[in-house]
Protein backbone atom coordinates (compact mmCIF):
# COMPACT_ATOMS: atom_id res chain seq x y z
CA UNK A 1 7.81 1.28 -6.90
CA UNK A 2 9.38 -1.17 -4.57
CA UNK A 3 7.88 -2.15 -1.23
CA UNK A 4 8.61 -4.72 1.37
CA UNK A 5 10.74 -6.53 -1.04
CA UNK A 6 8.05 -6.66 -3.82
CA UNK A 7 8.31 -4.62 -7.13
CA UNK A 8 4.94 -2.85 -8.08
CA UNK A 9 5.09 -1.77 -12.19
CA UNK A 10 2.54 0.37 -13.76
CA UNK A 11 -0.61 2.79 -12.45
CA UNK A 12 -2.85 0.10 -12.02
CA UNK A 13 -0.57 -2.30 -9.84
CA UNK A 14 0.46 0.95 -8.03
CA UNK A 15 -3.31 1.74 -7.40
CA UNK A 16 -3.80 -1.81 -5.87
CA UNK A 17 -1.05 -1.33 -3.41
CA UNK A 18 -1.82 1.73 -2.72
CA UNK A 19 -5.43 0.59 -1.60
CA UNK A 20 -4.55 -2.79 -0.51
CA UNK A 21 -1.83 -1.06 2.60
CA UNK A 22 -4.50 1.88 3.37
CA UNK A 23 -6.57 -0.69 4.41
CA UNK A 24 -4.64 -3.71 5.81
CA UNK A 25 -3.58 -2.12 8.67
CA UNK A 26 -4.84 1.19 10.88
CA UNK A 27 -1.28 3.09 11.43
CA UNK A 28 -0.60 6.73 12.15
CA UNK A 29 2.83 8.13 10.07
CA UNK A 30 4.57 11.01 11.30
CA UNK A 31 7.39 12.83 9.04
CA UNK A 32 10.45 12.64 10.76
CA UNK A 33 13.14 14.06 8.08
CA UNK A 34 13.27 14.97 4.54
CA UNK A 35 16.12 15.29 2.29
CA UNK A 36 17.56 16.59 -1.11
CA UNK A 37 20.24 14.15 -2.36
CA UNK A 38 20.52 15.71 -6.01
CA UNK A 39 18.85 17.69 -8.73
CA UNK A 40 15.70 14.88 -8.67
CA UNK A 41 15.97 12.67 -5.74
CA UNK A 42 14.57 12.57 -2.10
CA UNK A 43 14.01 10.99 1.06
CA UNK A 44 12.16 11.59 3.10
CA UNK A 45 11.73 9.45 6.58
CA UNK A 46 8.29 8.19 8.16
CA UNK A 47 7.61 6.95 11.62
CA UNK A 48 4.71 4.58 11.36
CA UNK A 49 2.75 3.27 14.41
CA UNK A 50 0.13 0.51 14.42
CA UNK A 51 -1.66 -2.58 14.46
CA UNK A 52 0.85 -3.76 11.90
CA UNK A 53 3.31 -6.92 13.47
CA UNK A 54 6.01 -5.17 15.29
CA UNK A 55 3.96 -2.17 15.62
CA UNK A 56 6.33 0.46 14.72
CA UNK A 57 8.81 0.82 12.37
CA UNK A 58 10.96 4.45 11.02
CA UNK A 59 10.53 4.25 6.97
CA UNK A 60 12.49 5.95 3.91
CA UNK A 61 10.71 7.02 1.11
CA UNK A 62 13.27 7.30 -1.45
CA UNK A 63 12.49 8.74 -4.67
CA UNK A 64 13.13 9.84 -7.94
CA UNK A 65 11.26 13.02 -9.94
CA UNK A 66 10.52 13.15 -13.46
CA UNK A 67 8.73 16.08 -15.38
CA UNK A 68 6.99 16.76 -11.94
CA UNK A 69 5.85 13.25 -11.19
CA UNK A 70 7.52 10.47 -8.92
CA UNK A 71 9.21 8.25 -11.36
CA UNK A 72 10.88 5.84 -8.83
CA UNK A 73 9.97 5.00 -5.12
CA UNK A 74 11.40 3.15 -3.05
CA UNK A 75 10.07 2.30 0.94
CA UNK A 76 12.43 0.28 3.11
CA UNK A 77 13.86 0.45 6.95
């Protein structure tokens, strides 16, 4: 999965992001849109407010299925 620029690799570096942004900041995120591009990819588009610098920002979660699970994600502006 990429994230603000950074690359995460593997279920245990995902599970440290994953804890590591539930906690650094309190945000609310509201689903905006969602999207089918193809047979296996998404998007679907976040609003995020918070105590986070700049304190709001619209997010796509772009991703990629595979056999049922997310096999590529990708979170930018």
């Amino acid at each position: 999965m990429i994230d603000d620029g950074n690359t995460y690799e593997g279920i245990e570096a995902i599970r440290e992001w994953l804890d590591r942004s539930a906690t650094e900041f309190t945000y609310t995120i509201h689903l905006t849109g969602a999207q089918q591009t193809d047979a296996t990819r998404y998007i679907a588009t976040h609003h995020l407010e918070g105590n986070f610098p700049g304190g709001t920002i619209d997010l796509r979660y772009r991703f990629t299925l595979r056999d049922g699970l997310i096999e590529r994600l990708v979170i930018e502006p």
